[in-house]
Structure formats: C-alpha cells, structure tokens
PDB file of N, CA and C in Angstrom:
ATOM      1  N   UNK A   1       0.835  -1.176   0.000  1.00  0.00           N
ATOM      2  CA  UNK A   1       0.000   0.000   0.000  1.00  0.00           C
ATOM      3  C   UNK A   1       0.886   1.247   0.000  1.00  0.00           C
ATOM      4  N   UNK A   2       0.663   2.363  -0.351  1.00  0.00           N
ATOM      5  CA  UNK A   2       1.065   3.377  -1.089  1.00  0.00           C
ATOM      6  C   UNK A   2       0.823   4.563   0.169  1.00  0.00           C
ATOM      7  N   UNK A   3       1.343   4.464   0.330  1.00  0.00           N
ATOM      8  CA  UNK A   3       1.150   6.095   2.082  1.00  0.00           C
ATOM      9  C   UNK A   3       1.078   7.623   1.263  1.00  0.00           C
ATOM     10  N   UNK A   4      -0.077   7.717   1.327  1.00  0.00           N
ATOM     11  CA  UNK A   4      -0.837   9.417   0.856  1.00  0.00           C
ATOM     12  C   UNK A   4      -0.467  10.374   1.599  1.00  0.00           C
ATOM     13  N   UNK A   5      -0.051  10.366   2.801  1.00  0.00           N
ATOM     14  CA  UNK A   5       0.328  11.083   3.998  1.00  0.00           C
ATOM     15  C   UNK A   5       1.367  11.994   3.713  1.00  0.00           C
ATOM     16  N   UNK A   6       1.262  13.463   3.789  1.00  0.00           N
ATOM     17  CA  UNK A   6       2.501  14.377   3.738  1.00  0.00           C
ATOM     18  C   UNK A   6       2.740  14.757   5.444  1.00  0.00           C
ATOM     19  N   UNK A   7       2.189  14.264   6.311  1.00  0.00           N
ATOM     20  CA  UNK A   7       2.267  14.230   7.899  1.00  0.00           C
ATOM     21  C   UNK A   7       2.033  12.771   8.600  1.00  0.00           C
ATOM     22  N   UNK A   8       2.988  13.088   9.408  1.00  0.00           N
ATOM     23  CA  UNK A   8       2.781  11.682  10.472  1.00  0.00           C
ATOM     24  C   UNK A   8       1.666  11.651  11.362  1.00  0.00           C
ATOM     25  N   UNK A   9       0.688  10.409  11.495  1.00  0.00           N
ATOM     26  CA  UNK A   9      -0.356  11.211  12.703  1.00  0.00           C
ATOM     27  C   UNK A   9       0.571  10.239  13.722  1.00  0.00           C
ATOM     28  N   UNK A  10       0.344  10.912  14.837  1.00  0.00           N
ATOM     29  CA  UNK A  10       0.237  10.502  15.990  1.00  0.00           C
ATOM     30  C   UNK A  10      -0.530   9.852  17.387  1.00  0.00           C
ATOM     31  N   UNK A  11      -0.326   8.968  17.023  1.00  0.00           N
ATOM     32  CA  UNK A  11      -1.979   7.925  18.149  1.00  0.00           C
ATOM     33  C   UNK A  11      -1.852   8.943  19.458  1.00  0.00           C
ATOM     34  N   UNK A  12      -2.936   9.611  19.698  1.00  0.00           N
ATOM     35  CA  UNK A  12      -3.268  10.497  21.060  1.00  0.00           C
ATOM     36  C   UNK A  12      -4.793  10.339  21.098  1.00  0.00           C
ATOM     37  N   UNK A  13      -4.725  10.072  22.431  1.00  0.00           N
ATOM     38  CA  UNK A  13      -6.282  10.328  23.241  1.00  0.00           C
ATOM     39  C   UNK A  13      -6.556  11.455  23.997  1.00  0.00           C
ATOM     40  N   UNK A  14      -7.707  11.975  23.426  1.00  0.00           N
ATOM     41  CA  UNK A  14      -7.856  12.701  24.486  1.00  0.00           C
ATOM     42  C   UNK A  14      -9.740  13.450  24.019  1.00  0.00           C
ATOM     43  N   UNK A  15     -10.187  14.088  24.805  1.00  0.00           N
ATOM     44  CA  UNK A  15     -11.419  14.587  24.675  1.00  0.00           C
ATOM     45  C   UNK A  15     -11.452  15.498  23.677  1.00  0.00           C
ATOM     46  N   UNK A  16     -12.358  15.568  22.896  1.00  0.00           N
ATOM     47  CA  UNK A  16     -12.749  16.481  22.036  1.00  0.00           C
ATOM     48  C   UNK A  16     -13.796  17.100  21.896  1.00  0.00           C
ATOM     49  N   UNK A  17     -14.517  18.173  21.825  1.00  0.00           N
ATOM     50  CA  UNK A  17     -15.285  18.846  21.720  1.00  0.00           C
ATOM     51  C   UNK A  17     -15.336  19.248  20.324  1.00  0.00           C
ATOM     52  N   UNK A  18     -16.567  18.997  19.540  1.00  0.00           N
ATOM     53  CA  UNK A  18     -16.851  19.392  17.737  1.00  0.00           C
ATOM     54  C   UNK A  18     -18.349  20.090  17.640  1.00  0.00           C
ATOM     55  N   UNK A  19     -18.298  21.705  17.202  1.00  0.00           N
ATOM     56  CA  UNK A  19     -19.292  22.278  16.910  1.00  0.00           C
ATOM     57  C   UNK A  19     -19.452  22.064  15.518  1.00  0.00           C
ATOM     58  N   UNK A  20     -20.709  22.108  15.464  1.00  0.00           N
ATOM     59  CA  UNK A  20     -21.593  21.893  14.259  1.00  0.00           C
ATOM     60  C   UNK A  20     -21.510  23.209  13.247  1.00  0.00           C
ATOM     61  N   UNK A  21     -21.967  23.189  11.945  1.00  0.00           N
ATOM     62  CA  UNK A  21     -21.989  24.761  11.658  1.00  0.00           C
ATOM     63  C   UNK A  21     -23.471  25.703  12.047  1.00  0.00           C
ATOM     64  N   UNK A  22     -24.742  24.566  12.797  1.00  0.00           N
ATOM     65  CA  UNK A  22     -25.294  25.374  13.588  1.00  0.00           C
ATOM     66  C   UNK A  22     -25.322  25.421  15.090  1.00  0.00           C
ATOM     67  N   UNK A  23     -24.270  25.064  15.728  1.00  0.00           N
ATOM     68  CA  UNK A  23     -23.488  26.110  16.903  1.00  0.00           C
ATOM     69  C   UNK A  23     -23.841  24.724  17.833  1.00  0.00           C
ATOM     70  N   UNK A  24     -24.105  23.552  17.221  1.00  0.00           N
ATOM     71  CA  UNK A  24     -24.909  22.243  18.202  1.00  0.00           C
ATOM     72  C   UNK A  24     -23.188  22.279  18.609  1.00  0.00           C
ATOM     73  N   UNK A  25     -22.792  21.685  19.782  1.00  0.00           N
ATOM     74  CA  UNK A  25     -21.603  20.835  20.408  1.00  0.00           C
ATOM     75  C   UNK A  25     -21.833  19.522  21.017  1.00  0.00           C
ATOM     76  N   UNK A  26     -21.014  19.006  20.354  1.00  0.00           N
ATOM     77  CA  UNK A  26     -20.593  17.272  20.338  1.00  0.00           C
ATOM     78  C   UNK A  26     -19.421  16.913  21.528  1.00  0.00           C
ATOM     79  N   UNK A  27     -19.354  15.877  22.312  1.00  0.00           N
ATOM     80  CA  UNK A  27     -18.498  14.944  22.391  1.00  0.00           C
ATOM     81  C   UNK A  27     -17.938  14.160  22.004  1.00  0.00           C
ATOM     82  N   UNK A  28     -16.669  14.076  21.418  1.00  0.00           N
ATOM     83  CA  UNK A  28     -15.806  12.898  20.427  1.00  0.00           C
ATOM     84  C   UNK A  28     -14.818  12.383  21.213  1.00  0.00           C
ATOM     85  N   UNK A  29     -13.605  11.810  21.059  1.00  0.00           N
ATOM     86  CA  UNK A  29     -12.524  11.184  21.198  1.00  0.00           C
ATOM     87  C   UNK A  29     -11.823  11.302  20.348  1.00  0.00           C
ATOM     88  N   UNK A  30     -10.549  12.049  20.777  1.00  0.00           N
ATOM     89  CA  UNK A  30      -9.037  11.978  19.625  1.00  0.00           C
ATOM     90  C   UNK A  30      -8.588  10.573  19.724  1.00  0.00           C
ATOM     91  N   UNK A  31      -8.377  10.047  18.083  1.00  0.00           N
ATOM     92  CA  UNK A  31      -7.893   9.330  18.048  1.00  0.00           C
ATOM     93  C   UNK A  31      -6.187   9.391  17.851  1.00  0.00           C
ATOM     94  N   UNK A  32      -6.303  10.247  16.657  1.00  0.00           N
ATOM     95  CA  UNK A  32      -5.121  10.589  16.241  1.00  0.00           C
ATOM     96  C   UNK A  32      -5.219  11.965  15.582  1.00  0.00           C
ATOM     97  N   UNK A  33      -3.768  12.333  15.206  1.00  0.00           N
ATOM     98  CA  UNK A  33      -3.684  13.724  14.999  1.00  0.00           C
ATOM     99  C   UNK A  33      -2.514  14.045  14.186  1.00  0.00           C
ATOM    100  N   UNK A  34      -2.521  14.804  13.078  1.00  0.00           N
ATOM    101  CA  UNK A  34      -1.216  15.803  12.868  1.00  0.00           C
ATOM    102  C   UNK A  34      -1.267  17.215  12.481  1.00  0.00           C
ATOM    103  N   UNK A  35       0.020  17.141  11.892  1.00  0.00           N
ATOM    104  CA  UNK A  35       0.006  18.974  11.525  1.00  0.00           C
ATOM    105  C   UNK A  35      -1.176  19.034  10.458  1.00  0.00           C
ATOM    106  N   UNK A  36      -2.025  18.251   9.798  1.00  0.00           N
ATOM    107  CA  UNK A  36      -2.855  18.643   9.200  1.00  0.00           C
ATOM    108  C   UNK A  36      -4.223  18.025   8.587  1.00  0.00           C
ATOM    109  N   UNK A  37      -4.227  17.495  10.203  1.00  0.00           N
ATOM    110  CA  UNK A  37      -6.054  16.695  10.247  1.00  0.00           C
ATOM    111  C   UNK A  37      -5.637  16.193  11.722  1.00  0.00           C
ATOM    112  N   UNK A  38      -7.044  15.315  11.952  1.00  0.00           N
ATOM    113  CA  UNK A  38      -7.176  14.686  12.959  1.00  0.00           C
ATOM    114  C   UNK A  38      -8.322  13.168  12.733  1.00  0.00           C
ATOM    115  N   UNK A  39      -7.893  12.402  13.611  1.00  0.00           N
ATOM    116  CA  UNK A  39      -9.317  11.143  13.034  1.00  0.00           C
ATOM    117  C   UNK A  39      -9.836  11.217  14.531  1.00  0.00           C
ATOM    118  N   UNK A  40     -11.284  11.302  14.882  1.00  0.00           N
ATOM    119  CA  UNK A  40     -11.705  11.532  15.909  1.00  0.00           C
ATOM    120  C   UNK A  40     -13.005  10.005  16.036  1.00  0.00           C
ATOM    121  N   UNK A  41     -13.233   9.892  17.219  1.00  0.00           N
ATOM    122  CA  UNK A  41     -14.140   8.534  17.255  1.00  0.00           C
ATOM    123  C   UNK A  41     -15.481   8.912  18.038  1.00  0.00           C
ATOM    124  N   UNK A  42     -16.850   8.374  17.656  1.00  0.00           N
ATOM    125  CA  UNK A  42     -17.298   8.898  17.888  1.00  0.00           C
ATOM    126  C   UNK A  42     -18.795   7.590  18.092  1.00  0.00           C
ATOM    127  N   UNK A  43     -19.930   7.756  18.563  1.00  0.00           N
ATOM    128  CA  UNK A  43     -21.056   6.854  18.598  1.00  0.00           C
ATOM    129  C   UNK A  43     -21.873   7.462  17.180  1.00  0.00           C
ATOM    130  N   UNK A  44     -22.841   6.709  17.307  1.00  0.00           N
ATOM    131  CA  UNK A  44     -23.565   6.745  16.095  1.00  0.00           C
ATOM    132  C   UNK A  44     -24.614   7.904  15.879  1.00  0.00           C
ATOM    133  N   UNK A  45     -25.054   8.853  17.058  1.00  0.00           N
ATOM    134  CA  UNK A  45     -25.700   9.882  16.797  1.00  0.00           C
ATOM    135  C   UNK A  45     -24.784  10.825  16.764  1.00  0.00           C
ATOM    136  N   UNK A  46     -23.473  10.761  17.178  1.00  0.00           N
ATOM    137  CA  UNK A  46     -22.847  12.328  16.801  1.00  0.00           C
ATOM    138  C   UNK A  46     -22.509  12.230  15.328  1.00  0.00           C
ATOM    139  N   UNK A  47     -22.042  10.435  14.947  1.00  0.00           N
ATOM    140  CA  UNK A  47     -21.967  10.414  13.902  1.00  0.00           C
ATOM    141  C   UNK A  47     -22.970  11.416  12.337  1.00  0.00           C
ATOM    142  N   UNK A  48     -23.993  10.583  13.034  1.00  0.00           N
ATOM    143  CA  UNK A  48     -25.202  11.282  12.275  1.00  0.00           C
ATOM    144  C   UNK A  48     -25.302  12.907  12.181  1.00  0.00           C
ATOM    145  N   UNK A  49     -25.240  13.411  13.253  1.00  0.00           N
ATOM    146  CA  UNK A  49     -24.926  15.078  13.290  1.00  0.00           C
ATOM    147  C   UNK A  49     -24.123  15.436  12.553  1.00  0.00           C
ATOM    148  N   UNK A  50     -22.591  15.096  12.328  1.00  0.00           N
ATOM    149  CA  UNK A  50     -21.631  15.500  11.938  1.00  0.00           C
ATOM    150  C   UNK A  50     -21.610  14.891  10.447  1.00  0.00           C
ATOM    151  N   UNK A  51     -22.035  14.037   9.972  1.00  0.00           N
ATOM    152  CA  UNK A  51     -22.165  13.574   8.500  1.00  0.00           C
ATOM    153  C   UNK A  51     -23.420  13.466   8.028  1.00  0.00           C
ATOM    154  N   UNK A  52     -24.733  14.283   8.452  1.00  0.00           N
ATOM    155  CA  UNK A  52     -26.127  13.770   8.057  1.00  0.00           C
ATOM    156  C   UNK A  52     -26.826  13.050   6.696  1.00  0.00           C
ATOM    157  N   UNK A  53     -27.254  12.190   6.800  1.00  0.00           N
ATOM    158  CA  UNK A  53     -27.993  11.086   5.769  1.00  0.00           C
ATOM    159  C   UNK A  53     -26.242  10.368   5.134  1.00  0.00           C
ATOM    160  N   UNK A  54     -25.415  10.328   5.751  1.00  0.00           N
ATOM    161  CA  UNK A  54     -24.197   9.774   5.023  1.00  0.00           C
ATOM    162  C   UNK A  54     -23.429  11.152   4.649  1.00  0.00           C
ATOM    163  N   UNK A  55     -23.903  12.121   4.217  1.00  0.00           N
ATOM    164  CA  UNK A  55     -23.032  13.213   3.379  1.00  0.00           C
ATOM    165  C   UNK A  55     -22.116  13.906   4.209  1.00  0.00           C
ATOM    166  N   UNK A  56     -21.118  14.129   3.404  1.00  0.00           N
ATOM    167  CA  UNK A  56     -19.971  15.013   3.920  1.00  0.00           C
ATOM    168  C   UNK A  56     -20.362  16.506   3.878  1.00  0.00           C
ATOM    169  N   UNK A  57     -20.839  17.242   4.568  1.00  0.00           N
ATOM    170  CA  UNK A  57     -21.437  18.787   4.170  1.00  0.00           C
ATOM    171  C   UNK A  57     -19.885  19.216   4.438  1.00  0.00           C
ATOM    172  N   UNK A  58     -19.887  20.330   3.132  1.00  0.00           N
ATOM    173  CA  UNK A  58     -18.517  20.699   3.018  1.00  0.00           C
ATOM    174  C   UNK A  58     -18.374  22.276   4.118  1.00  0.00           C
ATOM    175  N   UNK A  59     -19.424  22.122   4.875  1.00  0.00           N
ATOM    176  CA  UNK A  59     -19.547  23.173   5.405  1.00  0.00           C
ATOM    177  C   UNK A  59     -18.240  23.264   6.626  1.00  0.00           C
ATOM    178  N   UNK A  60     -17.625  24.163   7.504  1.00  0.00           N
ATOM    179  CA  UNK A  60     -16.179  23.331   8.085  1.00  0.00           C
ATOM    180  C   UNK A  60     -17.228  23.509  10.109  1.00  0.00           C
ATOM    181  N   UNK A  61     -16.467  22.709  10.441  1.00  0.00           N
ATOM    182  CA  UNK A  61     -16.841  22.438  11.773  1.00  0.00           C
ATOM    183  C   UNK A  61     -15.568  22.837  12.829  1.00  0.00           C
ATOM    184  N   UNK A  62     -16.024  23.172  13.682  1.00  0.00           N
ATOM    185  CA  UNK A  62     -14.940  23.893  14.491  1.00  0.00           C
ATOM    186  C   UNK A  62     -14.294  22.642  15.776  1.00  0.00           C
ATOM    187  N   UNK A  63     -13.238  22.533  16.287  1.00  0.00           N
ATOM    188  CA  UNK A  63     -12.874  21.386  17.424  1.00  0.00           C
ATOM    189  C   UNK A  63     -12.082  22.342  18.194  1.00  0.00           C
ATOM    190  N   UNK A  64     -12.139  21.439  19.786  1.00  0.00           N
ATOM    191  CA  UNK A  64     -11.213  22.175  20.648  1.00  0.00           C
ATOM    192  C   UNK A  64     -10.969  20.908  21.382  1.00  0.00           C
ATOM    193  N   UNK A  65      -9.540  21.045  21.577  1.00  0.00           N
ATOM    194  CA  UNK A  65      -9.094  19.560  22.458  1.00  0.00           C
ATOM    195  C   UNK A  65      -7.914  20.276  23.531  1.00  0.00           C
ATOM    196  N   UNK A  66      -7.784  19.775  24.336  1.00  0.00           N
ATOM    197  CA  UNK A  66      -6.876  19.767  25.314  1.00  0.00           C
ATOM    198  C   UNK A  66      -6.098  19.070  25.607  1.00  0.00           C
ATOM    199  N   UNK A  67      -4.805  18.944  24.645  1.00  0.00           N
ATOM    200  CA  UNK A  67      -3.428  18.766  24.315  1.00  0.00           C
ATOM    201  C   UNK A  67      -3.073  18.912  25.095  1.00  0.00           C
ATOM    202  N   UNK A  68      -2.010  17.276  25.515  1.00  0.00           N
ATOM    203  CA  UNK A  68      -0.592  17.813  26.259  1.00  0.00           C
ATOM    204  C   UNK A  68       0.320  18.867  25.567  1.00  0.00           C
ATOM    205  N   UNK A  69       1.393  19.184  26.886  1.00  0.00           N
ATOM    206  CA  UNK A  69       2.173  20.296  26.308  1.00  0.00           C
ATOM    207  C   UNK A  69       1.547  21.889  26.641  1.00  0.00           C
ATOM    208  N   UNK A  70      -0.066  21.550  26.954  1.00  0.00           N
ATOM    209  CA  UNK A  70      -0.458  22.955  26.969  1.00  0.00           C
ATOM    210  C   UNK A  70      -0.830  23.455  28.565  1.00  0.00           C
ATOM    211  N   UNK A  71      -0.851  24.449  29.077  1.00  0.00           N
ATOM    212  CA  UNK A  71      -1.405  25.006  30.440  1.00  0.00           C
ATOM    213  C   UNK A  71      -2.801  24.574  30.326  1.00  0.00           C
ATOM    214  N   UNK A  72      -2.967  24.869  31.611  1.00  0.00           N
ATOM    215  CA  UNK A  72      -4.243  23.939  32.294  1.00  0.00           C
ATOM    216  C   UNK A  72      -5.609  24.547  31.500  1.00  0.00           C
ATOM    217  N   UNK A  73      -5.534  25.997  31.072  1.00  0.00           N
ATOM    218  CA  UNK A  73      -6.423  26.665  30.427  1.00  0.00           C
ATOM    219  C   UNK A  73      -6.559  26.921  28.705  1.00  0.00           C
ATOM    220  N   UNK A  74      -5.626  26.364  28.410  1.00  0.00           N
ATOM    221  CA  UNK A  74      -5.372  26.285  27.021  1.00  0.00           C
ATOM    222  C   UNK A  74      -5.936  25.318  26.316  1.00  0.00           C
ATOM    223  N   UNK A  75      -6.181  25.318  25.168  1.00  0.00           N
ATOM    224  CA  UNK A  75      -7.319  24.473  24.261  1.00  0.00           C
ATOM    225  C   UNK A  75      -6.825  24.703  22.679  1.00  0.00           C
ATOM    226  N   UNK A  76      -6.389  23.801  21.974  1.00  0.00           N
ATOM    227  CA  UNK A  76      -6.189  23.594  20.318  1.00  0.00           C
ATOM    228  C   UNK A  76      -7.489  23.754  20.021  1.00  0.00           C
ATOM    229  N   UNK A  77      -7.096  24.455  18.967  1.00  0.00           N
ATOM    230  CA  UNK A  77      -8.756  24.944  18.573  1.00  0.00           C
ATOM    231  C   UNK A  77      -8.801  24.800  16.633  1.00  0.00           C
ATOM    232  N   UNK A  78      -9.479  24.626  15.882  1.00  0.00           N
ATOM    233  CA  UNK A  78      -9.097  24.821  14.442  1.00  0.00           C
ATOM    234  C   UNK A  78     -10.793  24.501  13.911  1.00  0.00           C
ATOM    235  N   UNK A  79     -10.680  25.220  12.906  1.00  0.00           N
ATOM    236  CA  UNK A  79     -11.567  24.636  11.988  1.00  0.00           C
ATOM    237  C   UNK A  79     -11.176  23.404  10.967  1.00  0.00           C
ATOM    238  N   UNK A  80     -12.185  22.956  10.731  1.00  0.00           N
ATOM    239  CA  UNK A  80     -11.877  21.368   9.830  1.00  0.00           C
ATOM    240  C   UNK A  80     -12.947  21.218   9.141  1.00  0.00           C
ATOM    241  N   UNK A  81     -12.725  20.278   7.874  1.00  0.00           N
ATOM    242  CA  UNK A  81     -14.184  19.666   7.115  1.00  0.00           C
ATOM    243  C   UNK A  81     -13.987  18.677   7.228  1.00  0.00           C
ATOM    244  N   UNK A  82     -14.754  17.499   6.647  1.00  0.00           N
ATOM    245  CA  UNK A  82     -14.193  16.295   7.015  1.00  0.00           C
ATOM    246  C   UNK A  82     -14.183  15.654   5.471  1.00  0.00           C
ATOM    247  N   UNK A  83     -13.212  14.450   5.691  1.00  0.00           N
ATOM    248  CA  UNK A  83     -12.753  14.075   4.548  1.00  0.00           C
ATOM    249  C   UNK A  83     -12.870  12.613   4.175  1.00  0.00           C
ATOM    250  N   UNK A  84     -13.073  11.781   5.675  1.00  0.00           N
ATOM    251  CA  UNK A  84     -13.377  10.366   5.802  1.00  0.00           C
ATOM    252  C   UNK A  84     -14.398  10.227   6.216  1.00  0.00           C
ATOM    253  N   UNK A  85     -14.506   8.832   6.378  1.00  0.00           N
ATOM    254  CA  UNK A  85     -16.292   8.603   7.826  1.00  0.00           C
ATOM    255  C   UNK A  85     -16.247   6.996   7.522  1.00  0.00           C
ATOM    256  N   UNK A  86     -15.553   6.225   8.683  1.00  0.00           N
ATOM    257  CA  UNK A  86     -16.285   4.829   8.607  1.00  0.00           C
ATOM    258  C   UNK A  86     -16.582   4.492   9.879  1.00  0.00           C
ATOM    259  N   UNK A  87     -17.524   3.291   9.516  1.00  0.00           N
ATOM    260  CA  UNK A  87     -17.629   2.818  10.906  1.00  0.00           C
ATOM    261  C   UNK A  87     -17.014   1.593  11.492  1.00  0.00           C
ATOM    262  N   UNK A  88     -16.655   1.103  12.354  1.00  0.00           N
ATOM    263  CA  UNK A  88     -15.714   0.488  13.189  1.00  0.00           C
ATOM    264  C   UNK A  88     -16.593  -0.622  14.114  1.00  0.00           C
ATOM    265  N   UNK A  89     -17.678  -0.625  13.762  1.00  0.00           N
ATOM    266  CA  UNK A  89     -18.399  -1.573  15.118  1.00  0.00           C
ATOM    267  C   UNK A  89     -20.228  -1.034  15.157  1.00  0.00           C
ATOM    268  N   UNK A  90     -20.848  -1.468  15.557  1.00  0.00           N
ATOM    269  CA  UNK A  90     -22.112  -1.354  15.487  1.00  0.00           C
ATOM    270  C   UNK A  90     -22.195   0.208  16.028  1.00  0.00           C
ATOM    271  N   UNK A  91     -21.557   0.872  16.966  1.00  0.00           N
ATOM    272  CA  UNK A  91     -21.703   1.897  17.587  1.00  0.00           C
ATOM    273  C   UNK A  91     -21.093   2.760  17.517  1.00  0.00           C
ATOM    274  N   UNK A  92     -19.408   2.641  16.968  1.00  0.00           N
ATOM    275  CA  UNK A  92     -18.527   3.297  16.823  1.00  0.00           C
ATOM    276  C   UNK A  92     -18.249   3.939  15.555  1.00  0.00           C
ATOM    277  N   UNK A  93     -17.505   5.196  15.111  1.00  0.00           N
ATOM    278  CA  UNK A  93     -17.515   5.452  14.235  1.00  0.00           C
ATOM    279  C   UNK A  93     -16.014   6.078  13.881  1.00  0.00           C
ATOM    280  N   UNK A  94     -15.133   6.242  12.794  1.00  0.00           N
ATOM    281  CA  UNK A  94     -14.086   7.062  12.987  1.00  0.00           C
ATOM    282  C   UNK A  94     -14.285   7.912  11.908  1.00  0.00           C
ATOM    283  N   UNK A  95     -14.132   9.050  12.280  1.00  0.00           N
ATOM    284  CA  UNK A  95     -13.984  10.521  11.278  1.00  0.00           C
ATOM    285  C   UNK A  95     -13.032  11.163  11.413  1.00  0.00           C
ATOM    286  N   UNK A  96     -12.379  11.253   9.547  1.00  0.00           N
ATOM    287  CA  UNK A  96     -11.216  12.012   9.752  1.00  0.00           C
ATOM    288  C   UNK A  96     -11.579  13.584   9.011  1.00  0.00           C
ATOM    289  N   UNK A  97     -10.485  14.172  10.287  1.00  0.00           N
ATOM    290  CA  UNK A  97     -11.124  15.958   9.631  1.00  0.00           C
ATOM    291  C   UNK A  97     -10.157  16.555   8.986  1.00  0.00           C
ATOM    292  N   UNK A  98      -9.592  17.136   8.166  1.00  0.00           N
ATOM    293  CA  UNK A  98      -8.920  17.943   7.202  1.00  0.00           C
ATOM    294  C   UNK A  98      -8.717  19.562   8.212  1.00  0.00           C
ATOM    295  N   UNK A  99      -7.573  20.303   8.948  1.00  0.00           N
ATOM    296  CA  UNK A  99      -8.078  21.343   9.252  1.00  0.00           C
ATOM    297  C   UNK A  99      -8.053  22.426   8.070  1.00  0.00           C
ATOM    298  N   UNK A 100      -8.083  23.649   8.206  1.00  0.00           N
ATOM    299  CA  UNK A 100      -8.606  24.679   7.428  1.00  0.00           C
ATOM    300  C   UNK A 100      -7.945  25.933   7.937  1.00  0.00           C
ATOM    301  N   UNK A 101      -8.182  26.095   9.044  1.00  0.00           N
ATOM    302  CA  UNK A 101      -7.633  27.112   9.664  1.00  0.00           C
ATOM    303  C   UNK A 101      -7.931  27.250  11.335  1.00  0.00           C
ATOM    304  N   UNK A 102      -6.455  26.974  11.979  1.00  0.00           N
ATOM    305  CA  UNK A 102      -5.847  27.263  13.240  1.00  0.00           C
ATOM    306  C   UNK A 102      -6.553  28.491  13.930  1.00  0.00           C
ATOM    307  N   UNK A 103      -7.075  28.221  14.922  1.00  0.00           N
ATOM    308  CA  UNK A 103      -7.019  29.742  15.699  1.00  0.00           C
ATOM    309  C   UNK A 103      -6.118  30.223  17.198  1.00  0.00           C
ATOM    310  N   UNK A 104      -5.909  31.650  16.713  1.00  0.00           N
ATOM    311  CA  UNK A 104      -4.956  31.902  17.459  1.00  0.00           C
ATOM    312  C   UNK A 104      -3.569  30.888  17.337  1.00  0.00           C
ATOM    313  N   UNK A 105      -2.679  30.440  18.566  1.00  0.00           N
ATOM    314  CA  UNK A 105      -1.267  29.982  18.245  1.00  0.00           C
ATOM    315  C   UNK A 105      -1.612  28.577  18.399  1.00  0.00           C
ATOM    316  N   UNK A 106      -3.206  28.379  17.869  1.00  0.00           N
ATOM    317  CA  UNK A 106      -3.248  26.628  17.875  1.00  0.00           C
ATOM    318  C   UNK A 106      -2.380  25.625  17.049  1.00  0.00           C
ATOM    319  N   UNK A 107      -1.519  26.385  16.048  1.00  0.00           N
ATOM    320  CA  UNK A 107      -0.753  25.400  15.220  1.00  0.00           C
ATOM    321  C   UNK A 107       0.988  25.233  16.019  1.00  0.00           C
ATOM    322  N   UNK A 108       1.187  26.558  16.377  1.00  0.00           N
ATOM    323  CA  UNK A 108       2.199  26.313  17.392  1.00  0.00           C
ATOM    324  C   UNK A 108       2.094  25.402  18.441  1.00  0.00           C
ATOM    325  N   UNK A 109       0.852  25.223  19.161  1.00  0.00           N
ATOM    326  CA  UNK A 109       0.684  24.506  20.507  1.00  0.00           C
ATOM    327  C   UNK A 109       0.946  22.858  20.172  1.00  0.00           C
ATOM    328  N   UNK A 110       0.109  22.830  18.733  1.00  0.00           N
ATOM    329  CA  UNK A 110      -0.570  21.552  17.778  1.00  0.00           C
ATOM    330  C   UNK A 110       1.086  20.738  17.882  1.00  0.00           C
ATOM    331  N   UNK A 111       1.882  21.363  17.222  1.00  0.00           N
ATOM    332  CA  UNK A 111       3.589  21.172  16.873  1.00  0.00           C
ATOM    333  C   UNK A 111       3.972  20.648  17.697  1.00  0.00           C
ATOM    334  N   UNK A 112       3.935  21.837  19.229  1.00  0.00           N
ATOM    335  CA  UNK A 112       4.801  20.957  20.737  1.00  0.00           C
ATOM    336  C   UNK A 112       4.088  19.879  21.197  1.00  0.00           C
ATOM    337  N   UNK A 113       2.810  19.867  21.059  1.00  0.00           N
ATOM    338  CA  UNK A 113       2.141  18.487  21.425  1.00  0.00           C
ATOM    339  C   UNK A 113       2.525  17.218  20.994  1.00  0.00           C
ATOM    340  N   UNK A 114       2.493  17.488  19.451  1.00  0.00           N
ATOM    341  CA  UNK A 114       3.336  16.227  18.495  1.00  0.00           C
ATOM    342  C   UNK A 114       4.489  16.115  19.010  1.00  0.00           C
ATOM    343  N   UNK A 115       5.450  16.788  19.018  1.00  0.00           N
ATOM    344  CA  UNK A 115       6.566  16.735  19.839  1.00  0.00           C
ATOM    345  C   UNK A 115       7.017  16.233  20.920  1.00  0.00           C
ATOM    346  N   UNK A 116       5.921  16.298  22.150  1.00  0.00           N
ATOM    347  CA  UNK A 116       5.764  16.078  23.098  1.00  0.00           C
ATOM    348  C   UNK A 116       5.874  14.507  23.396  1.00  0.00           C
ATOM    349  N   UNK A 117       4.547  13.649  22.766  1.00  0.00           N
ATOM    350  CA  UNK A 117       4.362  12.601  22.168  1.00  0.00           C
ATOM    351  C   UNK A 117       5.258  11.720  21.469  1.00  0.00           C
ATOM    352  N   UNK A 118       6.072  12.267  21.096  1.00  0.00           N
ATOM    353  CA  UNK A 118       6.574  11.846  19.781  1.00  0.00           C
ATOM    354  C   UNK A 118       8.043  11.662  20.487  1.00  0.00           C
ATOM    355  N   UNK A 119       8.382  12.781  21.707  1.00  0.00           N
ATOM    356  CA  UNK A 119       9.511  12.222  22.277  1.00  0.00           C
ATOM    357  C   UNK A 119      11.172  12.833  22.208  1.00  0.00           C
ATOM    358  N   UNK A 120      10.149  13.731  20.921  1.00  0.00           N
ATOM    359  CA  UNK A 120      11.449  14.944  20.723  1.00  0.00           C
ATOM    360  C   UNK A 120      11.529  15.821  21.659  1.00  0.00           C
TER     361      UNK A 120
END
C-alpha cells in the first residue's frame, strides 16, 4: 500500500469537543492527529450530526481539544471539514477531519504536542 500522507499522525487520546456549523456541540474522542487533520471517534448519533444522511457537508466544523504540552487553560482549537467517515463496530464510528484554519497559536501549541508525544 502506497502512504498518501505528507504528515505523520500521531496515536493520542484525548477529549474532544466538535461544533456543528449550527453552533450544536458534540463529544468525540481523539484518536489521532497531525500537523494537518485529525481522526476523531465517535457513537452513532454524533456520527449522524456531523455527516447527516451519510453526506460530507462541506460546510467546516470547528474542534477544541486539550493537548498535552499545553497550560491547564489552554485548548487547540481549528476549523476542519471532514474528509473520511467509517464505521468500526455497530456503535462506533471514525472521522477524519482535514483542518482549514488554526485559531490563534493553535498550530504552534498543535507542533509541541506532536513533539511532546513523539519524544522529541
């Protein structure tokens, strides 16, 4: 198999929070992550929210996670669309998001986290 990847993800857990583009907020799970997406896991009704009737709405959805590496009040934040969607188990689901655009020094924080992880 042929690796599409211009970034390494990195297996990290951690909580995620995913707004909708009408302002609904979700609970997910980081699965993994890099400098330029994330695959997040999720049950079958956020699923449904976040991909409705199956479709990818190209509309972008906003996430905030709480990365190691960061102070206790700090939060990675980015917009994303999504680019994958399968499911994993009767209940489970994995979605991968494409980001779009960082807010504030979320791509700096994003970096030392990988870093962090990663051992450098």
């Amino acid at each position: 198999m042929i690796e599409k990847r211009h970034y390494p993800r990195i297996t990290l857990t951690a909580p995620i929070l995913v707004e909708l583009k009408d302002g609904q907020a979700l609970s997910a799970e980081l699965d993994n992550i890099s400098s330029s997406g994330l695959q997040l896991v999720c049950d079958r009704q956020a699923e449904s929210l976040i991909t409705p009737n199956g479709q990818w709405d190209p509309a972008e959805l906003m996430v905030s996670i709480k990365l190691p590496s960061l102070g206790d009040e700090e939060r990675f934040e980015a917009k994303c669309v999504v680019v994958t969607s399968r499911r994993v188990s009767m209940d489970n689901f994995c979605i991968g998001l494409r980001f779009t655009e960082f807010v504030g020094g979320s791509y700096g924080a994003l970096g030392r986290s990988i870093d962090s992880v990663a051992g450098k």
